[in-house]
Protein backbone atom coordinates (compact mmCIF):
# COMPACT_ATOMS: atom_id res chain seq x y z
CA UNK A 1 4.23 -12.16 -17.75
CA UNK A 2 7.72 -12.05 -16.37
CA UNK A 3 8.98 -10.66 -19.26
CA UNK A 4 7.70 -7.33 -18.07
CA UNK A 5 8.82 -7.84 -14.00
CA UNK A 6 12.74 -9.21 -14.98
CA UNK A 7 15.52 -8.11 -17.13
CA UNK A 8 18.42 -10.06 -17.77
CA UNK A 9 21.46 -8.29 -18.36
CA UNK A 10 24.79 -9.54 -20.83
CA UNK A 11 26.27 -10.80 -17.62
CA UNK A 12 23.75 -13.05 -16.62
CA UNK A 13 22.57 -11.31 -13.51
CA UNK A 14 18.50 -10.67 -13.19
CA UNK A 15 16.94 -7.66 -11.73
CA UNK A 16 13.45 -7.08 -10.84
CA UNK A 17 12.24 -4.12 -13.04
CA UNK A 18 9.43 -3.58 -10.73
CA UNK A 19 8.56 -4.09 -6.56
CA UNK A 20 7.13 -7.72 -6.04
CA UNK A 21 4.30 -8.76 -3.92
CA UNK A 22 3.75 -11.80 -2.30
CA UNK A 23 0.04 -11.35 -1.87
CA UNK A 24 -0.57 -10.53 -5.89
CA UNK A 25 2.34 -13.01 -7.28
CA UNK A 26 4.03 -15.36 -4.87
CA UNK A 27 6.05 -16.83 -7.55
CA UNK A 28 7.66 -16.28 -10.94
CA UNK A 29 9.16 -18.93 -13.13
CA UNK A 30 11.73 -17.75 -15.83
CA UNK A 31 13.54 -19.78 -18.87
CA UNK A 32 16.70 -18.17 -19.40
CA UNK A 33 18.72 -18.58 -22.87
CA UNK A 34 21.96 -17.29 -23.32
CA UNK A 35 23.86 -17.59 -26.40
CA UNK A 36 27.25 -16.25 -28.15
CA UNK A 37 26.90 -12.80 -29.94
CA UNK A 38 27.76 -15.02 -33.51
CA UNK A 39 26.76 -17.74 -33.47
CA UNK A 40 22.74 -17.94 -31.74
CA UNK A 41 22.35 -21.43 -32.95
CA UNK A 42 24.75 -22.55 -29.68
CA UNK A 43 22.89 -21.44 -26.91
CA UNK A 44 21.91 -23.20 -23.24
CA UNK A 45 19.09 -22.27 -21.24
CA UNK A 46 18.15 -22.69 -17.65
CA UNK A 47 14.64 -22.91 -15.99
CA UNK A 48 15.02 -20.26 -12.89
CA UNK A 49 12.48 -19.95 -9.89
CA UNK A 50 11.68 -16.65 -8.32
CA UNK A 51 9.66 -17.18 -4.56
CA UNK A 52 8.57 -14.43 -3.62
CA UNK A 53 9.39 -13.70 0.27
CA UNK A 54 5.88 -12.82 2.17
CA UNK A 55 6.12 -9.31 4.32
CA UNK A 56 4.38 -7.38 6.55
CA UNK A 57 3.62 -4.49 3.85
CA UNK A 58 0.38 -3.64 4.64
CA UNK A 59 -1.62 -1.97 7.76
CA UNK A 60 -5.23 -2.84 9.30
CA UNK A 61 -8.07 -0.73 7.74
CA UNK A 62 -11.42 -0.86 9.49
CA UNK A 63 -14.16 -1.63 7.56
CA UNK A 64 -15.67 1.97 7.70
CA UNK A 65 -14.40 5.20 10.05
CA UNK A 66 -16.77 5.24 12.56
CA UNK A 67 -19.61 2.84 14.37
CA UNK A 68 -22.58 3.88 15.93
CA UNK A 69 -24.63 1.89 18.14
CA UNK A 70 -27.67 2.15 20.59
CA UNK A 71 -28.33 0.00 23.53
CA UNK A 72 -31.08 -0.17 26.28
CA UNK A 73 -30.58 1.11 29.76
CA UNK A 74 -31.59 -1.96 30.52
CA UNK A 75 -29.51 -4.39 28.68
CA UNK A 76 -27.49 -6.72 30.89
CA UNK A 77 -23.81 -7.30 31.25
CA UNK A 78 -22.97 -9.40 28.45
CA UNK A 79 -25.15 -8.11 26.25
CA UNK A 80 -23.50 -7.30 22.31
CA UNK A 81 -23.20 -3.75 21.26
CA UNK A 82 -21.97 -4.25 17.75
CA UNK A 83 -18.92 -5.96 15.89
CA UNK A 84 -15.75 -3.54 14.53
CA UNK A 85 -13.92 -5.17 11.41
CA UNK A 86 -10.58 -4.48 10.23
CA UNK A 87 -9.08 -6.08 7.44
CA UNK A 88 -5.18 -6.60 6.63
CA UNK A 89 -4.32 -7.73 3.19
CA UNK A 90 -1.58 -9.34 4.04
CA UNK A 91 -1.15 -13.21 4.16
CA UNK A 92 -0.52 -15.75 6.89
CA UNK A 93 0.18 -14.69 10.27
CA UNK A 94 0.87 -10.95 8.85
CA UNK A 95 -2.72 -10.51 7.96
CA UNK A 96 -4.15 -11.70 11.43
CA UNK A 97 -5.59 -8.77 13.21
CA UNK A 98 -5.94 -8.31 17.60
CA UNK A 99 -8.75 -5.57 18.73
CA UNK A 100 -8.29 -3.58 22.05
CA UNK A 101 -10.87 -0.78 23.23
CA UNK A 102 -9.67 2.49 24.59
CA UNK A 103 -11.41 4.94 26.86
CA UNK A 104 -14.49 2.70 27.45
CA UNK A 105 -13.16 2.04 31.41
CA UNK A 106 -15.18 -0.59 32.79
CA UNK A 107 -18.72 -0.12 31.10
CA UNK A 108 -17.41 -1.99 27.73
CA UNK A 109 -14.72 -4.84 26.77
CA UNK A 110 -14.02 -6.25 23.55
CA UNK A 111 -13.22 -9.50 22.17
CA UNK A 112 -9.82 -9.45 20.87
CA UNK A 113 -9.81 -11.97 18.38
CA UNK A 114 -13.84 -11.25 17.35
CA UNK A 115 -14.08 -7.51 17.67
CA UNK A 116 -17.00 -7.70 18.89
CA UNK A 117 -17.79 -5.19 21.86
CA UNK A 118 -19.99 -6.19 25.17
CA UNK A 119 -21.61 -4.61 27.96
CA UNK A 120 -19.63 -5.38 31.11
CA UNK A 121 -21.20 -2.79 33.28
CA UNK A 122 -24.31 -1.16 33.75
CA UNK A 123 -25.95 1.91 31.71
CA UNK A 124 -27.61 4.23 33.51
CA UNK A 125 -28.95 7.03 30.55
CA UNK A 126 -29.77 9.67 33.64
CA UNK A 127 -25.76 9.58 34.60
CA UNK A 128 -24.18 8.69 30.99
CA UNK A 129 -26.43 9.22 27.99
CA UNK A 130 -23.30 8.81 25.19
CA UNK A 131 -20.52 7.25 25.72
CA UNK A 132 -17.16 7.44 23.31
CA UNK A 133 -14.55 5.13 23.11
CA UNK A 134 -11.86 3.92 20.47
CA UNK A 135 -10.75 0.83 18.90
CA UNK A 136 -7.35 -0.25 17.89
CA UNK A 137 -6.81 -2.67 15.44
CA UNK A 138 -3.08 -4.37 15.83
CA UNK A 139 -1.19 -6.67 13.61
CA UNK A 140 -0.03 -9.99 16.27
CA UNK A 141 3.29 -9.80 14.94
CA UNK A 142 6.02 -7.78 16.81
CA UNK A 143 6.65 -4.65 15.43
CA UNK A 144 3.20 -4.31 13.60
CA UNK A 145 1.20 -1.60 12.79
CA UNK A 146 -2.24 -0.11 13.71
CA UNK A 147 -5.51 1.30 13.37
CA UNK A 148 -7.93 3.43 15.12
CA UNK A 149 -11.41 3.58 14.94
């Protein structure tokens, strides 16, 4: 219902009566009549489209706070740890989300586009029984914002 979003003023000119949001409406489409003060049976209208402009409004959000995972002394390089997820409700190329691990030096590496994390060295519980790293979620596009996990 546009009539709620726009107002037309006397003069013509339309404001938005509320922020817009490319990822809930991309579009509006309004039918403007205008007519003189005495006489409404003279009037014009106009059809008038409204495209919304898509922006980078919103941030990464992980799909929960914290991961846990367990893996066997034994496991070999390579082998999968677990998968982070971050979502960003924006669209297009403002949603797409990068991963990059922090702290994990050269023990774990994660898949940028995937998020999914992999042994790259080797565990040895006797020298490192826990080990604590981060994850950053990053929008691709310059100037984008971040999570971490």
């Amino acid at each position: 219902a546009a009539a709620n979003v726009f107002s037309v003023e006397p003069t013509g000119e339309i404001f938005a009566l509320q922020s817009l949001d490319f990822e809930t409406v991309s579009s509006y489409v309004l039918f403007v009549v205008a007519f003189p003060a005495p006489d409404p049976s003279q009037r014009a209208a106009v059809r008038v489209n409204v495209r919304v402009e898509n922006i980078n409004d919103n941030v990464p959000v992980f799909k929960q706070p914290r991961y846990t995972a367990s893996m066997l002394e034994t496991a070999a390089s390579g082998a999968r740890l677990l998968q982070v997820t971050a979502q960003d409700n924006d669209l297009g190329i403002y949603g797409e989300v990068r991963y990059t691990i922090e702290g994990a030096g050269n023990v774990f590496a994660i898949d940028s586009r995937t998020g999914v994390i992999s042994l790259t060295g080797t565990l040895d519980r006797e020298v490192e029984a826990t080990y604590i790293f981060g994850v950053r979620a990053s929008e691709i596009v310059a100037g984008g914002t971040s999570t971490y996990a």
